[in-house]
N, C-alpha and C. Protein backbone atom coordinates (compact mmCIF):
# COMPACT_ATOMS: atom_id res chain seq x y z
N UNK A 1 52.76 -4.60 -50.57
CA UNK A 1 53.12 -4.11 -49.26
C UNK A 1 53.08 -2.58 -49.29
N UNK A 2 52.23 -2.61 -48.35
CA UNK A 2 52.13 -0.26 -48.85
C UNK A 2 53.33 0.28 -47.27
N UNK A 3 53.08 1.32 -47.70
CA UNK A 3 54.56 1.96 -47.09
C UNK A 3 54.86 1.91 -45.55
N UNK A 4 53.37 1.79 -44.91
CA UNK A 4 53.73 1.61 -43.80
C UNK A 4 54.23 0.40 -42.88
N UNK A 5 54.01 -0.63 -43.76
CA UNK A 5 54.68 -2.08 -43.55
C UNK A 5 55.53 -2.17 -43.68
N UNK A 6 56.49 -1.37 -44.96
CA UNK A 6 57.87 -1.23 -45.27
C UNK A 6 58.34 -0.96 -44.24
N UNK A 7 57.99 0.49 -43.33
CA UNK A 7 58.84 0.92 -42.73
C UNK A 7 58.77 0.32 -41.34
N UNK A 8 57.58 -0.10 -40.65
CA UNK A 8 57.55 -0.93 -39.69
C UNK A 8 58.42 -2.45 -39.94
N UNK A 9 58.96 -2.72 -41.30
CA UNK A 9 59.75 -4.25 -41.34
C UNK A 9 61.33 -4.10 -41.39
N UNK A 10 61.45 -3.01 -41.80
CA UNK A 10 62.66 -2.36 -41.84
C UNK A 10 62.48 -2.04 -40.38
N UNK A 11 62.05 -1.26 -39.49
CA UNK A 11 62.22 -0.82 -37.79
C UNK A 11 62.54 -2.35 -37.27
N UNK A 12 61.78 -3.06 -37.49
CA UNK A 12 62.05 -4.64 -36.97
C UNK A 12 62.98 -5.04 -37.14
N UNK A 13 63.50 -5.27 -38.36
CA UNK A 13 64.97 -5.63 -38.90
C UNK A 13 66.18 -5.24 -38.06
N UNK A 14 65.51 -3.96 -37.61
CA UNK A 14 66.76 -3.35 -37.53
C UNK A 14 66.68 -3.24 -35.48
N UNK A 15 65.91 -3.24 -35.14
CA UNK A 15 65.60 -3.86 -33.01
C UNK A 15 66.32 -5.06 -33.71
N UNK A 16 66.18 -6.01 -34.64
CA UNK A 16 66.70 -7.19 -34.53
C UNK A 16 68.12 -7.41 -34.34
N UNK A 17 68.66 -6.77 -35.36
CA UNK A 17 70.26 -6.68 -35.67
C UNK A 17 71.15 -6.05 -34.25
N UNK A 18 70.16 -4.51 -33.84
CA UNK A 18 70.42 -4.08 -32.79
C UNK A 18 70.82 -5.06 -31.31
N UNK A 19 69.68 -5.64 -31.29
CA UNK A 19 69.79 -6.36 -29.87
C UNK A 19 71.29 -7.10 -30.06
N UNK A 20 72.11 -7.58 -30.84
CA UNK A 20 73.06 -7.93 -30.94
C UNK A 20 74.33 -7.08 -30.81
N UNK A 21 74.56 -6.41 -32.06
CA UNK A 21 75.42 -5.12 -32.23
C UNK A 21 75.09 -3.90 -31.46
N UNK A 22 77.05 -3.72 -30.74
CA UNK A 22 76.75 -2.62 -30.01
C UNK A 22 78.76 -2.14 -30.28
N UNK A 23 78.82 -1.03 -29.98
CA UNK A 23 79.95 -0.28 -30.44
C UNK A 23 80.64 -0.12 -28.98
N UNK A 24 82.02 0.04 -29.03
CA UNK A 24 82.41 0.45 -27.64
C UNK A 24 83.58 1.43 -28.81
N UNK A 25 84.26 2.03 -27.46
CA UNK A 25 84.98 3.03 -27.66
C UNK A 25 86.25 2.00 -28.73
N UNK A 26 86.68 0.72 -28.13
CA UNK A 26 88.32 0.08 -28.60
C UNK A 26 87.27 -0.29 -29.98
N UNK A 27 86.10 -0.74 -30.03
CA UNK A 27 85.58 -1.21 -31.48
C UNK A 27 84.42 -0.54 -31.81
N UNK A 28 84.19 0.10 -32.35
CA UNK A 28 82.88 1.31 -32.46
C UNK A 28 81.98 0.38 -33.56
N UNK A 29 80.78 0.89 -33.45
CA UNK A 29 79.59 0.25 -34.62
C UNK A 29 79.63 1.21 -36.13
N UNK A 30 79.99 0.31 -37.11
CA UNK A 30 79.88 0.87 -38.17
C UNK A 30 78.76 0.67 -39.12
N UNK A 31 77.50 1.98 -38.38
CA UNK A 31 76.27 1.88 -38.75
C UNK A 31 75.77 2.49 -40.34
N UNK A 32 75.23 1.49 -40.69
CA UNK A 32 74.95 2.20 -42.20
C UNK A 32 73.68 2.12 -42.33
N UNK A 33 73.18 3.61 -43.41
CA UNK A 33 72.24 3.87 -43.38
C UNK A 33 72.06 4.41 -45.10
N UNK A 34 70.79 3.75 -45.79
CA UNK A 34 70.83 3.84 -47.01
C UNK A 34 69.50 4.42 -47.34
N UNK A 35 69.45 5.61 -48.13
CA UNK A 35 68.16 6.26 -48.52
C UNK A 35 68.05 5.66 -49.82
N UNK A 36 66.83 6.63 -50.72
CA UNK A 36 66.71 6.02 -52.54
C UNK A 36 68.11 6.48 -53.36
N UNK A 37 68.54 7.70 -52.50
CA UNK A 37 68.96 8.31 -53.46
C UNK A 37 71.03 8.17 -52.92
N UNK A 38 70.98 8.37 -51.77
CA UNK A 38 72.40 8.34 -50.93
C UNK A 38 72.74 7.13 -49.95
N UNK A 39 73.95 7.15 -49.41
CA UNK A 39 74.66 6.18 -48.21
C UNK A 39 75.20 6.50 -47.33
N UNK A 40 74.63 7.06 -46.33
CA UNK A 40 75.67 7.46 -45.17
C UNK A 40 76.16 6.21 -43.97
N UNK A 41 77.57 6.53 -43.43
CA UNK A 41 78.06 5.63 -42.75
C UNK A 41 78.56 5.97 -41.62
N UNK A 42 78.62 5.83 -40.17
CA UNK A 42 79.17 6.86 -39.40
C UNK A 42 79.47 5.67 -38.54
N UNK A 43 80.61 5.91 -37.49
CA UNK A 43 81.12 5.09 -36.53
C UNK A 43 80.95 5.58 -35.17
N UNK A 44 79.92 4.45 -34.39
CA UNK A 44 79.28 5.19 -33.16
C UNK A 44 79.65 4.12 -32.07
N UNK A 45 80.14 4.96 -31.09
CA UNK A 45 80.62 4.22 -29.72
C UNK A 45 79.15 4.51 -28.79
N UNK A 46 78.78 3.16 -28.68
CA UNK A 46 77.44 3.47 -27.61
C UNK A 46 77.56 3.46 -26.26
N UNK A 47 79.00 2.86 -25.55
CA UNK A 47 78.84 3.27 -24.26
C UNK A 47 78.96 5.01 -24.23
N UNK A 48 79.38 5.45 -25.00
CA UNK A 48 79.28 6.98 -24.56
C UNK A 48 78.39 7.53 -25.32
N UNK A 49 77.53 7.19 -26.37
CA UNK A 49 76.69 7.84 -27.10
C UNK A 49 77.36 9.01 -27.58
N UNK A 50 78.06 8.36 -28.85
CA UNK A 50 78.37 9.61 -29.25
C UNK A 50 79.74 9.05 -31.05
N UNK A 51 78.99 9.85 -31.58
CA UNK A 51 79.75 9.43 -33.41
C UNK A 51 81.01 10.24 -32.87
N UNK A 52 81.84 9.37 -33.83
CA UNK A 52 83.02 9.41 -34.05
C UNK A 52 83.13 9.62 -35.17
N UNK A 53 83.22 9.07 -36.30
CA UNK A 53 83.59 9.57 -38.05
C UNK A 53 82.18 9.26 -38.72
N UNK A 54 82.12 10.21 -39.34
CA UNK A 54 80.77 9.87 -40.40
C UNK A 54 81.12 10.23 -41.83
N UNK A 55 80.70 9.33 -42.72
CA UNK A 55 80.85 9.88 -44.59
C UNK A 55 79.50 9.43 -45.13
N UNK A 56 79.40 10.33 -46.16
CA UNK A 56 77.98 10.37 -46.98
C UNK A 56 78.36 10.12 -48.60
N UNK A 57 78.00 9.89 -49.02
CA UNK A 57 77.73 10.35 -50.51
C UNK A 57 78.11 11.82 -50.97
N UNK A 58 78.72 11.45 -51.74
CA UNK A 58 79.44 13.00 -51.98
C UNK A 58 78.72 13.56 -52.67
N UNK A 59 78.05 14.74 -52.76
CA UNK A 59 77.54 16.06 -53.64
C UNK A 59 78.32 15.63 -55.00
N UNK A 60 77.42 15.91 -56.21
CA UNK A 60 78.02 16.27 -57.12
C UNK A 60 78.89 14.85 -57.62
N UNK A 61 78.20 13.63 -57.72
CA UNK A 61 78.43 12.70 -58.26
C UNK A 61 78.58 12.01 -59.92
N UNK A 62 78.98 13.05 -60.73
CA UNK A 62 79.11 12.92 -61.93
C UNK A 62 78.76 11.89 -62.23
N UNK A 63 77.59 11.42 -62.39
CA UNK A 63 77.36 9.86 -62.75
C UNK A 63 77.72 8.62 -62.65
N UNK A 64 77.96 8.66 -61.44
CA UNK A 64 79.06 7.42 -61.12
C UNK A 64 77.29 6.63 -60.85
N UNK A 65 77.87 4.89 -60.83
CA UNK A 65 76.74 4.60 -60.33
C UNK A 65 76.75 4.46 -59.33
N UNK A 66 75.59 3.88 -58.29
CA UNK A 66 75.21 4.07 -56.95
C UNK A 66 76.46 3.35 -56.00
N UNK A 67 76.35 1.91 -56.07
CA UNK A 67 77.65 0.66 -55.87
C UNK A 67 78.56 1.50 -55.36
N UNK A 68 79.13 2.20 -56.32
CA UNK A 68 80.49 2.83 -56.98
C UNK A 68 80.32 3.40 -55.70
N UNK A 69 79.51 4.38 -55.56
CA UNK A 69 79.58 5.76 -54.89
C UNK A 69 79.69 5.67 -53.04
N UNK A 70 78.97 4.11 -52.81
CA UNK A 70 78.61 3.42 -51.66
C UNK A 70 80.25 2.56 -51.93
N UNK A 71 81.10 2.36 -52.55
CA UNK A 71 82.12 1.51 -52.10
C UNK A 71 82.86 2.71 -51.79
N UNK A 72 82.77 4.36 -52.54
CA UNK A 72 83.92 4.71 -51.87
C UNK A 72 83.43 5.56 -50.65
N UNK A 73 82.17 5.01 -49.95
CA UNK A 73 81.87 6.25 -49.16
C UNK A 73 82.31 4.78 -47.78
N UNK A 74 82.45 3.54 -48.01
CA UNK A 74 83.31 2.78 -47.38
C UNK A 74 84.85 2.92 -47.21
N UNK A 75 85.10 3.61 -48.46
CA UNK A 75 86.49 3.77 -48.39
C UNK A 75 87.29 5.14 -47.79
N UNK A 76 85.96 5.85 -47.40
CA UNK A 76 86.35 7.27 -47.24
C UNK A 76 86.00 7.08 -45.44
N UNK A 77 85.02 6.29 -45.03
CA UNK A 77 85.11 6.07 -43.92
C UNK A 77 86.25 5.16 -43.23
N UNK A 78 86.64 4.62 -44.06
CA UNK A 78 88.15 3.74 -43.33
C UNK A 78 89.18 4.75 -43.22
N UNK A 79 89.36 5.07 -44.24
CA UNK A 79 90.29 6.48 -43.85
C UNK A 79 90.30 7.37 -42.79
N UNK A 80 89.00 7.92 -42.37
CA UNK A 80 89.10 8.78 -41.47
C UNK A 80 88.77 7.70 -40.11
N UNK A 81 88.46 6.23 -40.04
CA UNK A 81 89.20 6.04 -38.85
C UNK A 81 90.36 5.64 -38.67
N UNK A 82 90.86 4.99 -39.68
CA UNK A 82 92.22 5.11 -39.19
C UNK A 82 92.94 6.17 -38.97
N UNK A 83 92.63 7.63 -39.34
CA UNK A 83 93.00 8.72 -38.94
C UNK A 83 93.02 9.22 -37.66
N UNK A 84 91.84 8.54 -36.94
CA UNK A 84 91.74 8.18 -35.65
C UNK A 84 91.97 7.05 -34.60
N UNK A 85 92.87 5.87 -35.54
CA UNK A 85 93.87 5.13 -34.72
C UNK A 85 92.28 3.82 -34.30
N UNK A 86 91.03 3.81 -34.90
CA UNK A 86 90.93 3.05 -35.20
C UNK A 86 90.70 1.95 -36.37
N UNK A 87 90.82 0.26 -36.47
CA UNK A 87 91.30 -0.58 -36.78
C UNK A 87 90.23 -1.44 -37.35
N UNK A 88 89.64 -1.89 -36.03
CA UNK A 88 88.44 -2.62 -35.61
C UNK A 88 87.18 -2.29 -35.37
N UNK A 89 85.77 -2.91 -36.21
CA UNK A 89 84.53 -2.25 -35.77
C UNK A 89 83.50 -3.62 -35.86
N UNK A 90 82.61 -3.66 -35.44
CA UNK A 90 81.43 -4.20 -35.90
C UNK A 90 80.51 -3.64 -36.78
N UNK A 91 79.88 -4.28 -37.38
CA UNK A 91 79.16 -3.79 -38.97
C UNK A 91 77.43 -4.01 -38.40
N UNK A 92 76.71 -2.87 -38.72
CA UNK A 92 75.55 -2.54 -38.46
C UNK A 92 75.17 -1.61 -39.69
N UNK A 93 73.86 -3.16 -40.92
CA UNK A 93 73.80 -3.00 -41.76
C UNK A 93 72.23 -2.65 -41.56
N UNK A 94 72.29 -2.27 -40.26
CA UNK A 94 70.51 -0.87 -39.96
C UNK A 94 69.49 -1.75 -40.20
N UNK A 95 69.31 -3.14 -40.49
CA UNK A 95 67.58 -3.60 -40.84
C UNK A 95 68.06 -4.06 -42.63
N UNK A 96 68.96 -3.45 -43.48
CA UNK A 96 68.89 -3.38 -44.74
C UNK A 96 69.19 -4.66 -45.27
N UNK A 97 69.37 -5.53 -46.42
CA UNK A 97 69.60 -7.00 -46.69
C UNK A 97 70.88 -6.33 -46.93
N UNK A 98 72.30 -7.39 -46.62
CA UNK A 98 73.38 -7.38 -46.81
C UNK A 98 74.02 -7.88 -48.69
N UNK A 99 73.22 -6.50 -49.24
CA UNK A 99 73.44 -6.30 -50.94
C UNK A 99 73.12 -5.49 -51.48
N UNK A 100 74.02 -5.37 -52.51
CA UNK A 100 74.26 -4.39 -53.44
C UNK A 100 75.12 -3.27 -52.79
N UNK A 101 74.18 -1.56 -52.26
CA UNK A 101 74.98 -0.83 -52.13
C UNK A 101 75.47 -0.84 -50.22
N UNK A 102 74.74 -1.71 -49.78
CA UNK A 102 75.28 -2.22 -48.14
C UNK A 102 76.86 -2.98 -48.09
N UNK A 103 76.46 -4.07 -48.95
CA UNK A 103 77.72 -4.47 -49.19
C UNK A 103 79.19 -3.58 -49.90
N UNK A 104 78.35 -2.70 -50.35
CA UNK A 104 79.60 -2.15 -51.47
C UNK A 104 79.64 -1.25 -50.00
N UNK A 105 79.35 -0.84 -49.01
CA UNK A 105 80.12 -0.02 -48.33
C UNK A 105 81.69 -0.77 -47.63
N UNK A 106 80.88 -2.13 -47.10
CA UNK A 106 81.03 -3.22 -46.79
C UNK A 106 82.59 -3.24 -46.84
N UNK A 107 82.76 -3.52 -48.33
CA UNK A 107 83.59 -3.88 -49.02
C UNK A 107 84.68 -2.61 -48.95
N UNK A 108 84.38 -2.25 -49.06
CA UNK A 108 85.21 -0.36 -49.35
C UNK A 108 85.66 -0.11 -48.06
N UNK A 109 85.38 -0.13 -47.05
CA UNK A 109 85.64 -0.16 -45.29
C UNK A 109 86.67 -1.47 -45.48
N UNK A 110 86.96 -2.51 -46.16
CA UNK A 110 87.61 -4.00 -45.75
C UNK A 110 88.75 -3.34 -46.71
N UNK A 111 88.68 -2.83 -47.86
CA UNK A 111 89.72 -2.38 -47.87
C UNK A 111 90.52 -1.18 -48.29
N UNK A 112 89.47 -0.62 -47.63
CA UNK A 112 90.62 0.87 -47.12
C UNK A 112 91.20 0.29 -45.57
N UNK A 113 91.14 -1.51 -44.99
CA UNK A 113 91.79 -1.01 -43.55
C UNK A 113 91.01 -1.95 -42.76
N UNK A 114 89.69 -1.66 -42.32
CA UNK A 114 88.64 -1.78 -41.62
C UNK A 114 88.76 -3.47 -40.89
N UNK A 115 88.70 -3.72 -40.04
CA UNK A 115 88.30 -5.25 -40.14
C UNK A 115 87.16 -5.68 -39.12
N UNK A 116 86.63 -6.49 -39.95
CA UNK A 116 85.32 -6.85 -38.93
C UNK A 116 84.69 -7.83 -39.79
C-alpha cells in the first residue's frame, strides 16, 4: 500500500467515525490524534467550534516508551478537564485502530476521571 492510500484510508476512517461522533459543550469530543513520533489529545465542542483543553506529548521524554507517554498524555488531559468542571466526553479515535498508543490515551483519560 504506498502512501497515498494510507492516507486516503485513514481520511475514510475517520468521515466514518465522524458521521457519528460529535462534541457539545455539557460532553465535548475527545479527539485524538497520533503521529510516528507523538499523541496529541484535545477536547472540542462542535456546536461552537472551538477546543477547550488540549495535551501533547511532552518535550523531552527521557525514554519513556511511547504507550507510557500516550497513557499519561490521557492522564494529563483528564486533569485539565476536570479543571474545567468537565466529567463526560465522547471518544474520537480520528480513523486510528483502537490499539496500542490510542488506547493507552484511552485508558489514562478513564482514569484520571474521564467517562465515556
Amino acid at each position: 500500500m504506498d502512501r497515498k492510500q494510507k492516507s486516503r484510508s485513514l481520511a475514510k476512517r475517520h468521515r466514518r467515525v465522524r458521521k457519528k461522533v460529535t462534541g457539545t459543550s455539557e460532553r465535548p469530543r475527545l479527539a485524538v490524534y497520533r503521529s510516528n513520533r507523538n499523541v496529541y489529545a484535545q477536547l472540542i465542542d462542535d456546536t461552537a467550534g472551538r477546543t477547550l483543553v488540549a495535551a501533547g506529548t511532552p518535550t523531552g521524554s527521557n525514554g519513556d516508551k511511547p504507550v507510557v507517554l500516550a497513557k499519561k498524555v490521557g492522564a494529563e488531559i483528564a486533569e485539565k478537564a476536570k479543571a474545567q468542571g468537565i466529567s463526560r466526553v465522547v471518544f474520537d479515535r480520528g480513523g486510528f485502530m483502537y490499539h496500542g498508543r490510542i488506547q493507552a490515551v484511552a485508558e489514562g483519560a478513564r482514569e484520571g476521571g474521564l467517562e465515556f
